[in-house]
PDB file of N, CA and C in Angstrom:
ATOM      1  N   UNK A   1     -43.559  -4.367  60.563  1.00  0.00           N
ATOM      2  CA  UNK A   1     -44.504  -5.441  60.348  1.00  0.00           C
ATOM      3  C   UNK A   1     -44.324  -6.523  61.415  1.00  0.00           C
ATOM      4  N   UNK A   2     -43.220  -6.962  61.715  1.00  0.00           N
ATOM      5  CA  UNK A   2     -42.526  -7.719  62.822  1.00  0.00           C
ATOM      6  C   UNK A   2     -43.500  -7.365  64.042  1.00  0.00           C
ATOM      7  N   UNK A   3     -43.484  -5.795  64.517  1.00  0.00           N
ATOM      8  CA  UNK A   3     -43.952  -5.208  65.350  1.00  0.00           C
ATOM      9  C   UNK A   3     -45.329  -5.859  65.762  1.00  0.00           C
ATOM     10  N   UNK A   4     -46.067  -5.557  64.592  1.00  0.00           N
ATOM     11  CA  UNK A   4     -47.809  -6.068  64.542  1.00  0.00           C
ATOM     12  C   UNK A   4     -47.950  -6.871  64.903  1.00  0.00           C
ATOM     13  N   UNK A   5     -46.773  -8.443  63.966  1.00  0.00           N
ATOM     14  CA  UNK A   5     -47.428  -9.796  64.213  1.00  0.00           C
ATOM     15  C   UNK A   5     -47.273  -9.750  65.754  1.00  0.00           C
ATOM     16  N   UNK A   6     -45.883  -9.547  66.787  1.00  0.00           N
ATOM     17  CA  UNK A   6     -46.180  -9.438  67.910  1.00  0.00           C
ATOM     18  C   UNK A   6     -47.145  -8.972  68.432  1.00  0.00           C
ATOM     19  N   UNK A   7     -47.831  -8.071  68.897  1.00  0.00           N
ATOM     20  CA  UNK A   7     -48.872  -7.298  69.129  1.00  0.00           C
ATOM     21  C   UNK A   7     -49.826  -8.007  68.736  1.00  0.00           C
ATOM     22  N   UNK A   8     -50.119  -9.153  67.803  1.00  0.00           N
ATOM     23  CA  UNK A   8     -51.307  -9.718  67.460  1.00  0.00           C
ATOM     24  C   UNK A   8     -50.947 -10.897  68.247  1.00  0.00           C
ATOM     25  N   UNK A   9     -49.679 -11.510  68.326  1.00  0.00           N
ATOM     26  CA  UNK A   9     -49.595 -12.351  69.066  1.00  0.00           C
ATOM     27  C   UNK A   9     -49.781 -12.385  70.385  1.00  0.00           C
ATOM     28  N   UNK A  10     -49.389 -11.627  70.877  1.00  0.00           N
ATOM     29  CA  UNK A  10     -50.129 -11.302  72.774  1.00  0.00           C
ATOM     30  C   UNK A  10     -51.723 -11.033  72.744  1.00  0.00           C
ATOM     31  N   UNK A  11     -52.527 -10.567  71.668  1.00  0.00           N
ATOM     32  CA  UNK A  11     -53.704  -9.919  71.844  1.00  0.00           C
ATOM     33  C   UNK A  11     -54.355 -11.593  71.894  1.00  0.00           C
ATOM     34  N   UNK A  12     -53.911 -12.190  70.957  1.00  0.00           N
ATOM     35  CA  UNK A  12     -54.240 -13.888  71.075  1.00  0.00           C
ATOM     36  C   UNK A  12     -53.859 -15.126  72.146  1.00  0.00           C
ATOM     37  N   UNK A  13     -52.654 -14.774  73.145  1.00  0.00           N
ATOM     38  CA  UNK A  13     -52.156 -15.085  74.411  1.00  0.00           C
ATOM     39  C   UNK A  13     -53.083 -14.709  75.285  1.00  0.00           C
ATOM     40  N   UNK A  14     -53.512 -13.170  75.352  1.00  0.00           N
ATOM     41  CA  UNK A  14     -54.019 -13.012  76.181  1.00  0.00           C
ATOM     42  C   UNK A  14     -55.960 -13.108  76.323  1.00  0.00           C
ATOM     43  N   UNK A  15     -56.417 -13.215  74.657  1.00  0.00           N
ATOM     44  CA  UNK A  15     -57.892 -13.913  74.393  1.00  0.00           C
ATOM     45  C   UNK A  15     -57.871 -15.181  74.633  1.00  0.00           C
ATOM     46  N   UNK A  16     -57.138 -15.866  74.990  1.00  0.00           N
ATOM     47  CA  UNK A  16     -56.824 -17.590  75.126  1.00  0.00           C
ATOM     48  C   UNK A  16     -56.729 -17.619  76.331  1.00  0.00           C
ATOM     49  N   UNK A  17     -55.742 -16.785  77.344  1.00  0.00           N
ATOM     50  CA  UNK A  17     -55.958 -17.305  78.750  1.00  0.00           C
ATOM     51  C   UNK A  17     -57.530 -16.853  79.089  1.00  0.00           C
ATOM     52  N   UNK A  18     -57.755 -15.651  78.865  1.00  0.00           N
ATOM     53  CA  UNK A  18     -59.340 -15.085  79.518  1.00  0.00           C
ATOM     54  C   UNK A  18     -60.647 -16.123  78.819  1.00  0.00           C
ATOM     55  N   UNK A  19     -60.185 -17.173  77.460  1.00  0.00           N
ATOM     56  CA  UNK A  19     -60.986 -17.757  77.390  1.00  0.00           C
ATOM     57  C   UNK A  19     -62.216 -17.453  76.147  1.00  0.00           C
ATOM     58  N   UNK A  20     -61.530 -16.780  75.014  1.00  0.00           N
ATOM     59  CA  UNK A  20     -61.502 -15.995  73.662  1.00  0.00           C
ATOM     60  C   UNK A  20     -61.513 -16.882  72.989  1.00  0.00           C
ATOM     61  N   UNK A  21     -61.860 -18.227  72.888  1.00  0.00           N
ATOM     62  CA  UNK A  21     -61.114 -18.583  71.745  1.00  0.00           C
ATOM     63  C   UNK A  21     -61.065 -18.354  70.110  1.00  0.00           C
ATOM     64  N   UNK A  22     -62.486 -17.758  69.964  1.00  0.00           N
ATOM     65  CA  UNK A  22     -62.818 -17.504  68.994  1.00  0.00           C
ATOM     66  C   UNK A  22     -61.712 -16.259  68.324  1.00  0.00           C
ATOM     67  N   UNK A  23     -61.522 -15.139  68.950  1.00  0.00           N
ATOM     68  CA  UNK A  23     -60.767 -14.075  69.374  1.00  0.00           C
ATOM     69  C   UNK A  23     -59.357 -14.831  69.061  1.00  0.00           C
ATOM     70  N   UNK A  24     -58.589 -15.415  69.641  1.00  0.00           N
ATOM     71  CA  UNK A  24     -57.311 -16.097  69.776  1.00  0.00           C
ATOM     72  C   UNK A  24     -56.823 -16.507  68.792  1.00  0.00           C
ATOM     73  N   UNK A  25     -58.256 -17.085  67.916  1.00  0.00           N
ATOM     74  CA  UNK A  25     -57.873 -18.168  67.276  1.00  0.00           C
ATOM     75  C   UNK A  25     -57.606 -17.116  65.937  1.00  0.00           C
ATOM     76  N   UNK A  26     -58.318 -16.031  65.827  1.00  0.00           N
ATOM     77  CA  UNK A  26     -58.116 -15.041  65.072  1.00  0.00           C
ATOM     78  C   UNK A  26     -57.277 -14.104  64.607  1.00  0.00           C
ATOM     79  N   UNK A  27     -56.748 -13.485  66.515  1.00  0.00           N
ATOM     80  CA  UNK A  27     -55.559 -13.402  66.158  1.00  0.00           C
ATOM     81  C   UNK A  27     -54.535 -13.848  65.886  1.00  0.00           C
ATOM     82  N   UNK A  28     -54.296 -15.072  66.428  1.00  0.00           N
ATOM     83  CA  UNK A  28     -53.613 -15.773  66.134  1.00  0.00           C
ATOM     84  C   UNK A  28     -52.783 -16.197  64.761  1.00  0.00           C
ATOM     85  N   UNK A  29     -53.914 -16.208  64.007  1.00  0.00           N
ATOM     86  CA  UNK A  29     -53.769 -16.337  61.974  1.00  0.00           C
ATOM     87  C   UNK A  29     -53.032 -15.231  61.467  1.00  0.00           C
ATOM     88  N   UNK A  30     -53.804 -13.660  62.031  1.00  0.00           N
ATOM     89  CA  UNK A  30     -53.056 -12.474  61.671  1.00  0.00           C
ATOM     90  C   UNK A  30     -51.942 -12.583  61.950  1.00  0.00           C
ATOM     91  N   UNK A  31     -51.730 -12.710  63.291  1.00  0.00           N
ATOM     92  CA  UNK A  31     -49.948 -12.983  63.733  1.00  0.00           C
ATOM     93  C   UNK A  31     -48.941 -13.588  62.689  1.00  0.00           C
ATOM     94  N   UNK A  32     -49.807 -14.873  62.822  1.00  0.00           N
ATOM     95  CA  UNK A  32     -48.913 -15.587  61.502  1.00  0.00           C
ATOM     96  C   UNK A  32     -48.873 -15.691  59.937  1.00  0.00           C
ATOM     97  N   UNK A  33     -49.971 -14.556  59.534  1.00  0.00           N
ATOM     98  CA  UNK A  33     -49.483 -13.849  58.432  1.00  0.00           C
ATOM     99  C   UNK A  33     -48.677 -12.925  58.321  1.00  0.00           C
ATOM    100  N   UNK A  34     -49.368 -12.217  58.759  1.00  0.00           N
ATOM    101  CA  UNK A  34     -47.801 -10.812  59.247  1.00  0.00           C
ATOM    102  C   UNK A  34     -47.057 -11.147  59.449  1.00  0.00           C
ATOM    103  N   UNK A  35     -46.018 -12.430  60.158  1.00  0.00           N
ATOM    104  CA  UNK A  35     -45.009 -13.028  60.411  1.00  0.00           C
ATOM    105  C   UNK A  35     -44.490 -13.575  58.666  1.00  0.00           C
ATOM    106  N   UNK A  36     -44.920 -14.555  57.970  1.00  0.00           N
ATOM    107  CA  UNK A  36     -44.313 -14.934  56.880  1.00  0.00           C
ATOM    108  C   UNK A  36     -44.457 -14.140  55.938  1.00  0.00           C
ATOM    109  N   UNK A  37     -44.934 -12.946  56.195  1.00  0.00           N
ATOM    110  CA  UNK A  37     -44.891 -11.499  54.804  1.00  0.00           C
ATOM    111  C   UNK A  37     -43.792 -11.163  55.513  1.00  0.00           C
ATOM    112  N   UNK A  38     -43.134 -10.718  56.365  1.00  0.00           N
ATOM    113  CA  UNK A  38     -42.353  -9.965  56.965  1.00  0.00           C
ATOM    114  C   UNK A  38     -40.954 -10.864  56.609  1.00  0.00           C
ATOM    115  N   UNK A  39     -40.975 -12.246  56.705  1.00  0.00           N
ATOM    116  CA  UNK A  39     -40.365 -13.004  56.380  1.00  0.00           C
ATOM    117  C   UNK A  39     -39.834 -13.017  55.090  1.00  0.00           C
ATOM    118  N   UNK A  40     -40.762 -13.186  54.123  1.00  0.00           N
ATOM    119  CA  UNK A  40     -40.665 -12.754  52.602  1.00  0.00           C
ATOM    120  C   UNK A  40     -39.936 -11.631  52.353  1.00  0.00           C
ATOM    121  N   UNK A  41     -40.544 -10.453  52.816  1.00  0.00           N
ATOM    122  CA  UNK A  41     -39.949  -9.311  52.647  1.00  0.00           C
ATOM    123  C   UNK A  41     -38.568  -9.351  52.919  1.00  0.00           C
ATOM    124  N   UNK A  42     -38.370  -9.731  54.263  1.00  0.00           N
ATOM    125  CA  UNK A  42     -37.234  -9.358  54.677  1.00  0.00           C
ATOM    126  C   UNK A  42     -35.828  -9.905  53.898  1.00  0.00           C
ATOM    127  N   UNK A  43     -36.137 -11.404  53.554  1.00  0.00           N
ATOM    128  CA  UNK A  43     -35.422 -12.303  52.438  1.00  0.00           C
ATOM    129  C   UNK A  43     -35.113 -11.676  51.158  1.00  0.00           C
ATOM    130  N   UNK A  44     -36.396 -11.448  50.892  1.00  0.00           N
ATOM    131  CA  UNK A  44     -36.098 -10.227  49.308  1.00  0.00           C
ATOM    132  C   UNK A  44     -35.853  -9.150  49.812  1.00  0.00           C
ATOM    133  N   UNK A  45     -35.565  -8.380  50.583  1.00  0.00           N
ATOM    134  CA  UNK A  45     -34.713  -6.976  50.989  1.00  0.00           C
ATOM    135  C   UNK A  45     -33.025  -7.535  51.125  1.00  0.00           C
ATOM    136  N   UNK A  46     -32.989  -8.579  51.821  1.00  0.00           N
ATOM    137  CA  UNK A  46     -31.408  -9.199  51.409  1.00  0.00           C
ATOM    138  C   UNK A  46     -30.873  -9.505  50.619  1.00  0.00           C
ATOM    139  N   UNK A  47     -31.556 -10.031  49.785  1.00  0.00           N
ATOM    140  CA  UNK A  47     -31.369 -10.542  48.106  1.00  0.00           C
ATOM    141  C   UNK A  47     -30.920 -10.010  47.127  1.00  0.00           C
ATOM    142  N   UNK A  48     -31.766  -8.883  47.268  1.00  0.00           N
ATOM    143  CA  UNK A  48     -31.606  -7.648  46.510  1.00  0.00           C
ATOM    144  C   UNK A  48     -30.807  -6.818  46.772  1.00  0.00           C
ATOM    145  N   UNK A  49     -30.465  -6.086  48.543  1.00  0.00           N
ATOM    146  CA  UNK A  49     -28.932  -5.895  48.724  1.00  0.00           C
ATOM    147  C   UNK A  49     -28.007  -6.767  48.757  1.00  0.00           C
ATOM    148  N   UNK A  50     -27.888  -7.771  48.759  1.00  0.00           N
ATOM    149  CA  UNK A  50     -26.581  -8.322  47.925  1.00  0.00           C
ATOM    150  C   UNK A  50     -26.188  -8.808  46.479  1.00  0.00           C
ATOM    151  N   UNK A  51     -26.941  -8.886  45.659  1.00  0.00           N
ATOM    152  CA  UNK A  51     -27.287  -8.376  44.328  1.00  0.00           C
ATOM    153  C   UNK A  51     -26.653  -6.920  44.305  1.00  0.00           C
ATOM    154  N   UNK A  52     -27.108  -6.217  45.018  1.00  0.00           N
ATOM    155  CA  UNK A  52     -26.972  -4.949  44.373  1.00  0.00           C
ATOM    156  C   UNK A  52     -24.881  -4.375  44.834  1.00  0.00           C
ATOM    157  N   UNK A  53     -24.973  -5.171  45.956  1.00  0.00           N
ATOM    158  CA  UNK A  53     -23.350  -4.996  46.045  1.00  0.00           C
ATOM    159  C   UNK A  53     -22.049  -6.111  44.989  1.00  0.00           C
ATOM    160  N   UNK A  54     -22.651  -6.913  44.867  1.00  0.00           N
ATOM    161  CA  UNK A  54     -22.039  -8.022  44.161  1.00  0.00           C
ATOM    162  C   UNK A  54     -22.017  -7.943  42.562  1.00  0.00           C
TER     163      UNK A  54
END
């Protein structure tokens, strides 16, 4: 998921320099959803393995 938001994040770097903004501004949002799900996730995947060792 990490993967994507990157990949959405350059697709929006690079609609912003060529002058996208509409585009940019779009990807841009995806990026940073996919970023704080991945975030979430990743927090509750730790949580829960250390829970589960403890």
């Amino acid at each position: 998921m990490l993967h994507y938001a990157v990949v959405f994040f350059v697709i929006a770097l690079i609609a912003a320099v060529l002058g996208f903004g509409g585009i940019a501004a779009g990807a841009a949002g995806i990026a940073k959803i996919l970023f704080f799900v991945f975030v979430v996730l990743a927090v509750g995947s730790f949580l829960v393995g250390a829970l589960k060792r403890g």
